[in-house]
Every structure is written in C-alpha cells, then in structure tokens.
PDB file of N, CA and C in Angstrom:
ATOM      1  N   UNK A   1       0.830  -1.176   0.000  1.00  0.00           N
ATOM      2  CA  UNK A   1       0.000   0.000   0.000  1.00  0.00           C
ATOM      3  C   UNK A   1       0.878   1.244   0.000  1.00  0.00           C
ATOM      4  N   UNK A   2       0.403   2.285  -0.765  1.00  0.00           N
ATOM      5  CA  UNK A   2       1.190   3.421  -0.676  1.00  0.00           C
ATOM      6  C   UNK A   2       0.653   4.943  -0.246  1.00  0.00           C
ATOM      7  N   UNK A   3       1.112   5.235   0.527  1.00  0.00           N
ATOM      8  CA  UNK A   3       0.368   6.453   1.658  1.00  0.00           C
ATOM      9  C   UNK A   3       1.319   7.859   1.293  1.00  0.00           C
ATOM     10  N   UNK A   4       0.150   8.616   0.389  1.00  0.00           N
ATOM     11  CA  UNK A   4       0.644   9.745   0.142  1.00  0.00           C
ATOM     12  C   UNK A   4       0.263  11.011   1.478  1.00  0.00           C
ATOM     13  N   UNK A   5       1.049  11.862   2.092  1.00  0.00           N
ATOM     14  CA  UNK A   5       0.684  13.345   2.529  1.00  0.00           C
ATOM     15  C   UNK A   5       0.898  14.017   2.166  1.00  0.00           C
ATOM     16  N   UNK A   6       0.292  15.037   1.764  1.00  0.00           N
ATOM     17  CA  UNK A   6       0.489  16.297   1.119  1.00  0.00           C
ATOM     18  C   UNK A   6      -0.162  17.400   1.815  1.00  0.00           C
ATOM     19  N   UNK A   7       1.232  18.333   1.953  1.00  0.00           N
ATOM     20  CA  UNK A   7       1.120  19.181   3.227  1.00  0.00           C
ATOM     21  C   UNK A   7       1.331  20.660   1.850  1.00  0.00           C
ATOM     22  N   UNK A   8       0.152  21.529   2.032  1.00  0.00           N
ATOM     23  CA  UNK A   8       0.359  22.626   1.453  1.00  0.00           C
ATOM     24  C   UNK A   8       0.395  23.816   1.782  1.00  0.00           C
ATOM     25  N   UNK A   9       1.804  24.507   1.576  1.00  0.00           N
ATOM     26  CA  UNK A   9       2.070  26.090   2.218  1.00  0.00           C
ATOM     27  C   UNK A   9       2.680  26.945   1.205  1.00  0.00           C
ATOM     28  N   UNK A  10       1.380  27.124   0.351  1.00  0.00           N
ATOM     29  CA  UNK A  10       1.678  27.925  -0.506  1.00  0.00           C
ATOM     30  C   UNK A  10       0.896  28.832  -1.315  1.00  0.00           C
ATOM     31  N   UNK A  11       1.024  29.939  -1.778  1.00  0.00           N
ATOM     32  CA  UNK A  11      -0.201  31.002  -2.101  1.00  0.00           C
ATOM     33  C   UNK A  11      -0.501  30.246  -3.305  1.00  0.00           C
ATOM     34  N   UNK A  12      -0.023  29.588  -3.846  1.00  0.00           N
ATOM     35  CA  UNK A  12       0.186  29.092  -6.109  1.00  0.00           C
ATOM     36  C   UNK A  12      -0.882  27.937  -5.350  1.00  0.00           C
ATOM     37  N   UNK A  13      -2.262  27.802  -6.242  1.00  0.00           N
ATOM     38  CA  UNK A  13      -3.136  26.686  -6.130  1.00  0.00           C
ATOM     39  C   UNK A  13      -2.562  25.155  -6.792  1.00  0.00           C
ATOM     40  N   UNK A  14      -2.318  24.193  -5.970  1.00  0.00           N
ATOM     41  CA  UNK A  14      -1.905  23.230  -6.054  1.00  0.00           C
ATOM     42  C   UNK A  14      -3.225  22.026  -5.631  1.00  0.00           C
ATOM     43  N   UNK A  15      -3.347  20.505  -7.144  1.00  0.00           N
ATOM     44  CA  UNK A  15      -4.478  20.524  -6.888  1.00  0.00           C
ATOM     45  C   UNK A  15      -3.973  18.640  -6.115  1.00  0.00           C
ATOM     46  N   UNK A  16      -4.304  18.294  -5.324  1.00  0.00           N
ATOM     47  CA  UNK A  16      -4.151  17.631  -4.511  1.00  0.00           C
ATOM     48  C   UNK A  16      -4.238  16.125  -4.764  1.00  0.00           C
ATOM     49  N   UNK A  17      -5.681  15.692  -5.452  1.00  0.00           N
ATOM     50  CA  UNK A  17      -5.868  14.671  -5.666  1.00  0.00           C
ATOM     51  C   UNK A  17      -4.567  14.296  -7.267  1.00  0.00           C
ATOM     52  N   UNK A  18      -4.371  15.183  -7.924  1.00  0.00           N
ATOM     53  CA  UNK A  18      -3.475  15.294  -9.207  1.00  0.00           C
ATOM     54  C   UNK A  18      -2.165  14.891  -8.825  1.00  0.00           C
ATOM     55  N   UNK A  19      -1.727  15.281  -7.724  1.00  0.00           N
ATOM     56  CA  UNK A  19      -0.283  15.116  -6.969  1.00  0.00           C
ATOM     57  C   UNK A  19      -0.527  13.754  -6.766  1.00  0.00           C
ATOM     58  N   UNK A  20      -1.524  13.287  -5.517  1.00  0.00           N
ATOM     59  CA  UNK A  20      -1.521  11.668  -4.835  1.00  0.00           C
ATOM     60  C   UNK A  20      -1.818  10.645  -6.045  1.00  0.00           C
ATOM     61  N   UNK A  21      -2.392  10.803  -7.050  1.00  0.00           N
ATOM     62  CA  UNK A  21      -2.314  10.156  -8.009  1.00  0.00           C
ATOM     63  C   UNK A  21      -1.010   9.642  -8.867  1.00  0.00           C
ATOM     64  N   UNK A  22      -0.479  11.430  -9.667  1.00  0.00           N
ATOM     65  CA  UNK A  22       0.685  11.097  -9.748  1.00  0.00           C
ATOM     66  C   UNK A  22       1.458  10.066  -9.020  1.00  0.00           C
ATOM     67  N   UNK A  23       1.896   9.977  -7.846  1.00  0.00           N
ATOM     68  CA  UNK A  23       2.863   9.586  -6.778  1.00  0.00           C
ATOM     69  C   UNK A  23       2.567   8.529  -6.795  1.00  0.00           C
ATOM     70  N   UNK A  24       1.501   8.070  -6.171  1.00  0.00           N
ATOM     71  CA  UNK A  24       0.711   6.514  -6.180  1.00  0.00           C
ATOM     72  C   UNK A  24       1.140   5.766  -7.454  1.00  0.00           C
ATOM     73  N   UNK A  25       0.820   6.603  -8.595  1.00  0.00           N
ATOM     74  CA  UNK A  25       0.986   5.692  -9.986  1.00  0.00           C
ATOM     75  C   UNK A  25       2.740   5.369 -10.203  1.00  0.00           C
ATOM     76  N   UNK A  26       3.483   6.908  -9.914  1.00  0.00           N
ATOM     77  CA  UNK A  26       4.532   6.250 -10.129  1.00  0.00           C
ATOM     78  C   UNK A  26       5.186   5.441  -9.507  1.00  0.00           C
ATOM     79  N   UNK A  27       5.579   5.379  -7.784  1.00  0.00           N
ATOM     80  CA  UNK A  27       5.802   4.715  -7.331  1.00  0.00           C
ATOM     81  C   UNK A  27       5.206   2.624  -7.236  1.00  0.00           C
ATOM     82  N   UNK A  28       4.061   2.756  -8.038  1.00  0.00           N
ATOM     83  CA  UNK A  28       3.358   1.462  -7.675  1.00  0.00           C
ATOM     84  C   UNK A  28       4.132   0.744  -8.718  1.00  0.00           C
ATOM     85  N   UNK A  29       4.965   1.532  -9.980  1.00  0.00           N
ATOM     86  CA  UNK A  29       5.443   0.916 -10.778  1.00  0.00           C
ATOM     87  C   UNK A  29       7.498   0.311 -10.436  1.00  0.00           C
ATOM     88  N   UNK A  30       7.882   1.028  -9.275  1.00  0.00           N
ATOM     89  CA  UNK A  30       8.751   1.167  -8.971  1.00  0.00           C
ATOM     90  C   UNK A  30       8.788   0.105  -7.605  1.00  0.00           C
ATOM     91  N   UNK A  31       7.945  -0.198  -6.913  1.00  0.00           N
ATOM     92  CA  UNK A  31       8.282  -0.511  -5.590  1.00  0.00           C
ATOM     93  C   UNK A  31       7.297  -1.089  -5.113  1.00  0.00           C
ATOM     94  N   UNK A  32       7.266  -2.054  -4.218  1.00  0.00           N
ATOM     95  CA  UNK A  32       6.446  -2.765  -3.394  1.00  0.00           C
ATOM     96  C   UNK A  32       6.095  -3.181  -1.699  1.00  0.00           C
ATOM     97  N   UNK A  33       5.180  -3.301  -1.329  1.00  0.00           N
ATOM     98  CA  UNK A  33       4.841  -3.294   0.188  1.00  0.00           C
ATOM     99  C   UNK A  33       4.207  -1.782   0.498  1.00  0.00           C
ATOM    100  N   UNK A  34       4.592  -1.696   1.524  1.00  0.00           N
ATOM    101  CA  UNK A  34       4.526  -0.507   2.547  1.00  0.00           C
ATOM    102  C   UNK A  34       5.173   0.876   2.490  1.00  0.00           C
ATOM    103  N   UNK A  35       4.404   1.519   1.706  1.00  0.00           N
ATOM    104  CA  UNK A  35       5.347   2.902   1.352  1.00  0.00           C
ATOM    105  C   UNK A  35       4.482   4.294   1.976  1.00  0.00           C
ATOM    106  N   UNK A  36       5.328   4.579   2.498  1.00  0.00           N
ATOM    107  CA  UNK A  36       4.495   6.593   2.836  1.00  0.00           C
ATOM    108  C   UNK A  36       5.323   7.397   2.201  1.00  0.00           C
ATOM    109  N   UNK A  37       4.532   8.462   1.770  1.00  0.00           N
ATOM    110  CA  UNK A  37       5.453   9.536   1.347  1.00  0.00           C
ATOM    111  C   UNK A  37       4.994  10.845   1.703  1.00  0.00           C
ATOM    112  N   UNK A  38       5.857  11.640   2.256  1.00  0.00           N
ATOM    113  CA  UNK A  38       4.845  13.203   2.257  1.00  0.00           C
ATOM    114  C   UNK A  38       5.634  14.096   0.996  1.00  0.00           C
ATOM    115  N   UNK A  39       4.683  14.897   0.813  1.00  0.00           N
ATOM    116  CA  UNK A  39       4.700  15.952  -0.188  1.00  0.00           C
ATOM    117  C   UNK A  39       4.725  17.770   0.006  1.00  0.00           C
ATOM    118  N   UNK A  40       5.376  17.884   0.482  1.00  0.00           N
ATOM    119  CA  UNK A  40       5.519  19.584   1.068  1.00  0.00           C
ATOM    120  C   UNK A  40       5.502  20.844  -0.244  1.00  0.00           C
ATOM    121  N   UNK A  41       4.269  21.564  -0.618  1.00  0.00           N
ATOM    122  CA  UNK A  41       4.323  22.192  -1.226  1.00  0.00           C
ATOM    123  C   UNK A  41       4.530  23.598  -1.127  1.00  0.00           C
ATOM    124  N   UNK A  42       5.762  24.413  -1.107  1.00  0.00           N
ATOM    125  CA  UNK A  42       5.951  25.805  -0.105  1.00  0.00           C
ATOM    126  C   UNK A  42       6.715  26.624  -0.828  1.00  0.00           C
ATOM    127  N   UNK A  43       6.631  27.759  -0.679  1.00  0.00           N
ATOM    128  CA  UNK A  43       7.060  28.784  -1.718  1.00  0.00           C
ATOM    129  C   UNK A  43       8.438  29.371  -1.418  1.00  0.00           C
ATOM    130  N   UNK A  44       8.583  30.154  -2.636  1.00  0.00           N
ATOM    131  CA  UNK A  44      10.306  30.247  -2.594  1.00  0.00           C
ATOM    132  C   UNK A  44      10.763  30.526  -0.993  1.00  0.00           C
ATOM    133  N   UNK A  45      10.144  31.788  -0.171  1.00  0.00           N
ATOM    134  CA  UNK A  45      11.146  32.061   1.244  1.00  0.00           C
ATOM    135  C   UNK A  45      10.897  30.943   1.916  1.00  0.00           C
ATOM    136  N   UNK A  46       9.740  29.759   2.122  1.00  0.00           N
ATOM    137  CA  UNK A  46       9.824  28.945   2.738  1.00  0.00           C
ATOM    138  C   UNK A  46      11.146  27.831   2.329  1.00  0.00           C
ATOM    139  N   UNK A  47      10.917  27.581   1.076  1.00  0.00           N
ATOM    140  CA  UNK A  47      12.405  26.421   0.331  1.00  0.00           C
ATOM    141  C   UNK A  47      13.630  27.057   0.809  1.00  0.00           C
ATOM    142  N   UNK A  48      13.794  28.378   0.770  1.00  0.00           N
ATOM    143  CA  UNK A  48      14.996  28.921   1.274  1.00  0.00           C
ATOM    144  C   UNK A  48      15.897  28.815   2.175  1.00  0.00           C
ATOM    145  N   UNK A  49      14.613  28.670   3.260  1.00  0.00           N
ATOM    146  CA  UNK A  49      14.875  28.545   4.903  1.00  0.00           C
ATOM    147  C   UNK A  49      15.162  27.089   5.253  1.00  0.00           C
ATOM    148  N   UNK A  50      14.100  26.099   4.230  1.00  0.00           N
ATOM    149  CA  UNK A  50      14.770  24.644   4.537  1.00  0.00           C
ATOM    150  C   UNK A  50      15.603  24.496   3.824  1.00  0.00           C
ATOM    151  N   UNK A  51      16.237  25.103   2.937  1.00  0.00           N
ATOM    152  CA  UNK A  51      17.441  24.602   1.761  1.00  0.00           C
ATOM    153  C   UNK A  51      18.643  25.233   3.483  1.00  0.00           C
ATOM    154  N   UNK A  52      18.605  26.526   3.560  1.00  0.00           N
ATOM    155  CA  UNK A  52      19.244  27.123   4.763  1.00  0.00           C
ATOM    156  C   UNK A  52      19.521  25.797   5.878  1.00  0.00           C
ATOM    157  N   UNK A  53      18.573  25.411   6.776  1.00  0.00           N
ATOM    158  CA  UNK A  53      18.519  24.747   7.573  1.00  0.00           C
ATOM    159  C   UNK A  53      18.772  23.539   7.317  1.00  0.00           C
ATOM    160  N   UNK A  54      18.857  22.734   6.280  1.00  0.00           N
ATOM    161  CA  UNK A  54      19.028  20.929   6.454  1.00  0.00           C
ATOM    162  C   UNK A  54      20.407  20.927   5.211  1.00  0.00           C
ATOM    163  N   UNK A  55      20.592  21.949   4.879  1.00  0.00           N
ATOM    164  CA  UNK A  55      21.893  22.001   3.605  1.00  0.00           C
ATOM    165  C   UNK A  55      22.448  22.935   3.775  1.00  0.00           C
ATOM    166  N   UNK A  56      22.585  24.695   4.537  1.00  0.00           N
ATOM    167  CA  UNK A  56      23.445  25.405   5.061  1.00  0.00           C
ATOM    168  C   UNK A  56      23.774  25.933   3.452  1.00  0.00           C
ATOM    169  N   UNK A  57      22.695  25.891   2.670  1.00  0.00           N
ATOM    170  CA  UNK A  57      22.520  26.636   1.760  1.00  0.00           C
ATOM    171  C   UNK A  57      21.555  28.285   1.924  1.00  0.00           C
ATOM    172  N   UNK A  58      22.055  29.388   1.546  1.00  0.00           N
ATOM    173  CA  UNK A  58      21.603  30.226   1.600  1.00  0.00           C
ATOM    174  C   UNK A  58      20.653  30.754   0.392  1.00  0.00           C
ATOM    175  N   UNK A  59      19.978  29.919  -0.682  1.00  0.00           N
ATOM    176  CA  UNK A  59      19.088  30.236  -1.194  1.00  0.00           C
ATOM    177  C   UNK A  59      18.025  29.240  -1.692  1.00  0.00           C
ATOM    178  N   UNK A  60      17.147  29.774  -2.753  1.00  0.00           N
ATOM    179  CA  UNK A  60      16.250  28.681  -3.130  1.00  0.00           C
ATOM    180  C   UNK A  60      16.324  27.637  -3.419  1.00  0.00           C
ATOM    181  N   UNK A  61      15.624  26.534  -3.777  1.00  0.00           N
ATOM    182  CA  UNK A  61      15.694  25.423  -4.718  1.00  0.00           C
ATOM    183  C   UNK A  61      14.104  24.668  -4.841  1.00  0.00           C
ATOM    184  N   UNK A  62      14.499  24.129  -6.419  1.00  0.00           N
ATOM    185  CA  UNK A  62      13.058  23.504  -6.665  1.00  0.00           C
ATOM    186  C   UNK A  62      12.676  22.368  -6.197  1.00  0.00           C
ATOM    187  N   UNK A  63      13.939  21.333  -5.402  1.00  0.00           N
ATOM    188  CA  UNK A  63      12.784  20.505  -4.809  1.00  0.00           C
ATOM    189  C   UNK A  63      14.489  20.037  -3.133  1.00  0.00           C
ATOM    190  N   UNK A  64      13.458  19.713  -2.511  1.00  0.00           N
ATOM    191  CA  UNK A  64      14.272  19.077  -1.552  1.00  0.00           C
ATOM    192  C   UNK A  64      13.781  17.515  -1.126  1.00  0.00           C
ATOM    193  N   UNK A  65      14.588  16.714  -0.567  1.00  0.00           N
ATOM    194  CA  UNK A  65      14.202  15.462  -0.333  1.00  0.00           C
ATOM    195  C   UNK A  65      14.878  14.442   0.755  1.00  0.00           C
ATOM    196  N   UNK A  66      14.596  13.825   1.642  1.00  0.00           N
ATOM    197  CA  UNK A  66      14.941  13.768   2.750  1.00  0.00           C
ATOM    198  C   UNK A  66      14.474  11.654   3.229  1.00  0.00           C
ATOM    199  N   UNK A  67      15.469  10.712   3.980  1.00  0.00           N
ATOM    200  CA  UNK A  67      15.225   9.598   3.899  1.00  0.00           C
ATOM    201  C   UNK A  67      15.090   9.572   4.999  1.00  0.00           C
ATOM    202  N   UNK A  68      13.890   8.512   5.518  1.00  0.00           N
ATOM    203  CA  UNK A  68      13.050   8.788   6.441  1.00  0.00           C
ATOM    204  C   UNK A  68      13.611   7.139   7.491  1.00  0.00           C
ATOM    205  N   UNK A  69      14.532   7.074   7.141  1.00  0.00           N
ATOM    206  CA  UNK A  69      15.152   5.635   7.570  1.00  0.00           C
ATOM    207  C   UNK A  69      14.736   5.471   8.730  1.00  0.00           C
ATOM    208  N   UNK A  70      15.271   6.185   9.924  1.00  0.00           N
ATOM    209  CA  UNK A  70      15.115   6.246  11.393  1.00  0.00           C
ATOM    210  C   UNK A  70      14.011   6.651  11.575  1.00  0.00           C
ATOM    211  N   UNK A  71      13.163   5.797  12.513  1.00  0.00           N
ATOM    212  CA  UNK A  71      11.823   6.039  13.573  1.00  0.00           C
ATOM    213  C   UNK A  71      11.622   7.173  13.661  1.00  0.00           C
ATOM    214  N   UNK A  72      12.995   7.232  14.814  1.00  0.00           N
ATOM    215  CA  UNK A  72      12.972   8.554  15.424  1.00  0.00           C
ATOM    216  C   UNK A  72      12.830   9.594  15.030  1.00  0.00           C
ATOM    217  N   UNK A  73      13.719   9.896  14.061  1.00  0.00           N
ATOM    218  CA  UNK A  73      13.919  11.095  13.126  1.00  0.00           C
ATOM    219  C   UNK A  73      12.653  10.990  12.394  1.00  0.00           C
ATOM    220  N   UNK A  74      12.237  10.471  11.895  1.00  0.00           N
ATOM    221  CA  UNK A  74      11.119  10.612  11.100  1.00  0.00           C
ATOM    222  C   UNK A  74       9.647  10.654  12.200  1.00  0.00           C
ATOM    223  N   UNK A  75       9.641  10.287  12.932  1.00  0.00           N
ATOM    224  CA  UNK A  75       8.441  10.685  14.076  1.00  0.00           C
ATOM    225  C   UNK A  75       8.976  12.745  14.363  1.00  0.00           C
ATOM    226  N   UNK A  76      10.148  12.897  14.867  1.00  0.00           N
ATOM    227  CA  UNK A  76      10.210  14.437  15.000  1.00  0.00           C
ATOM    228  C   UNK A  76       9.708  15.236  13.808  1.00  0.00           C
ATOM    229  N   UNK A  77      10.172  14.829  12.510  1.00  0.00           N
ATOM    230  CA  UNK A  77      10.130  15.823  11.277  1.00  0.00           C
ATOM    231  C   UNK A  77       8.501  15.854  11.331  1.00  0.00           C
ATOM    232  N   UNK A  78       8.111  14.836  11.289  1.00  0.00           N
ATOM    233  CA  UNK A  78       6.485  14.495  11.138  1.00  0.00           C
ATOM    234  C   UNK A  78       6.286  15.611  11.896  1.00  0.00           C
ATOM    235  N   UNK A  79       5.965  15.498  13.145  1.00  0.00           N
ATOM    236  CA  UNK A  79       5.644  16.571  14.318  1.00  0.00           C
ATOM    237  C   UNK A  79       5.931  18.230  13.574  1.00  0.00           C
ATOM    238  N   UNK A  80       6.906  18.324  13.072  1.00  0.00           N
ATOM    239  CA  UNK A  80       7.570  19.582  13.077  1.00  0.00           C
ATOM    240  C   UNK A  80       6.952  20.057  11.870  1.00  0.00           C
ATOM    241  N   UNK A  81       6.915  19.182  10.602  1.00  0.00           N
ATOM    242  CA  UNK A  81       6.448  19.136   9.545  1.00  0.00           C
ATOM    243  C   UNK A  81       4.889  19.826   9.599  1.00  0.00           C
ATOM    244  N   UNK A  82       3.888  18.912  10.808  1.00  0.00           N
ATOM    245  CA  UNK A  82       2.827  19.139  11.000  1.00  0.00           C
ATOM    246  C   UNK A  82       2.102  18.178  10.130  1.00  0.00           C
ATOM    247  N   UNK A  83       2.463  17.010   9.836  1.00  0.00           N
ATOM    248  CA  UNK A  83       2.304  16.227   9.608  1.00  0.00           C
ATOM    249  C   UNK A  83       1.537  14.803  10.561  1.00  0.00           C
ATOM    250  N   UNK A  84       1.799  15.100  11.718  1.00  0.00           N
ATOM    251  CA  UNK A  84       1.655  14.324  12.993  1.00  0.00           C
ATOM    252  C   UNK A  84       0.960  15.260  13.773  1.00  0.00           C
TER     253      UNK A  84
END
C-alpha cells in the first residue's frame, strides 16, 4: 500500500488529488509493500529557509528530499512538519 501526505504552504493553487495520483501511480510501478510519502508544497522564502537549515545553503531550490530511515527522526520531522 502506498500512503501519500500532502502538506500545502503555498499562495500558487496546487491541486491535490493530481499530486496523490501522480505519486501513487509512479511509485506502484517502482516498488512494493509498505510505502508513505509526504509531499511539502511551499514557496520560494519557505524552500529557502529549509534549503538554509538541512543544507546550510543560503538560497532557493526547486525541490528538496529527505530519507526517512530512522523512527525517530522521522516521528520528530512528522511533528515539526505538521504532519503528525
């Protein structure tokens, strides 16, 4: 089964069911079992601040991506994310 979230913080209308579809379809062709994924949709000063904070990069970027290996770590981001 594959468990999309899609968390949206952004003024640009983003349409939701179009995204979990996407994702669902591609991944179902790629991989099997038990999959979650979240989807953070957030505008340039927001990407900035996480490009800043998890890469000590000081500007934008179009996508960021992050492995959710550890429990732990991945129970905090959730929380922080607002995801949880």
């Amino acid at each position: 089964m594959i468990t999309v979230l899609i968390h949206i913080e952004s003024r640009f209308p983003a349409d939701r069911s179009k995204i979990r579809d996407f994702v669902q379809n591609y991944l179902s062709q790629k991989l099997t079992g038990e999959v979650e994924v979240g989807v953070s949709i957030v505008g340039d000063r927001k990407m900035k601040q996480l490009n800043s904070q998890y890469r000590e990069i000081d500007e934008t970027t179009d996508v960021l991506s992050f492995s959710l290996d550890d429990p732990k770590v991945s129970s905090k981001n959730a929380v922080q994310s607002g995801f949880s």
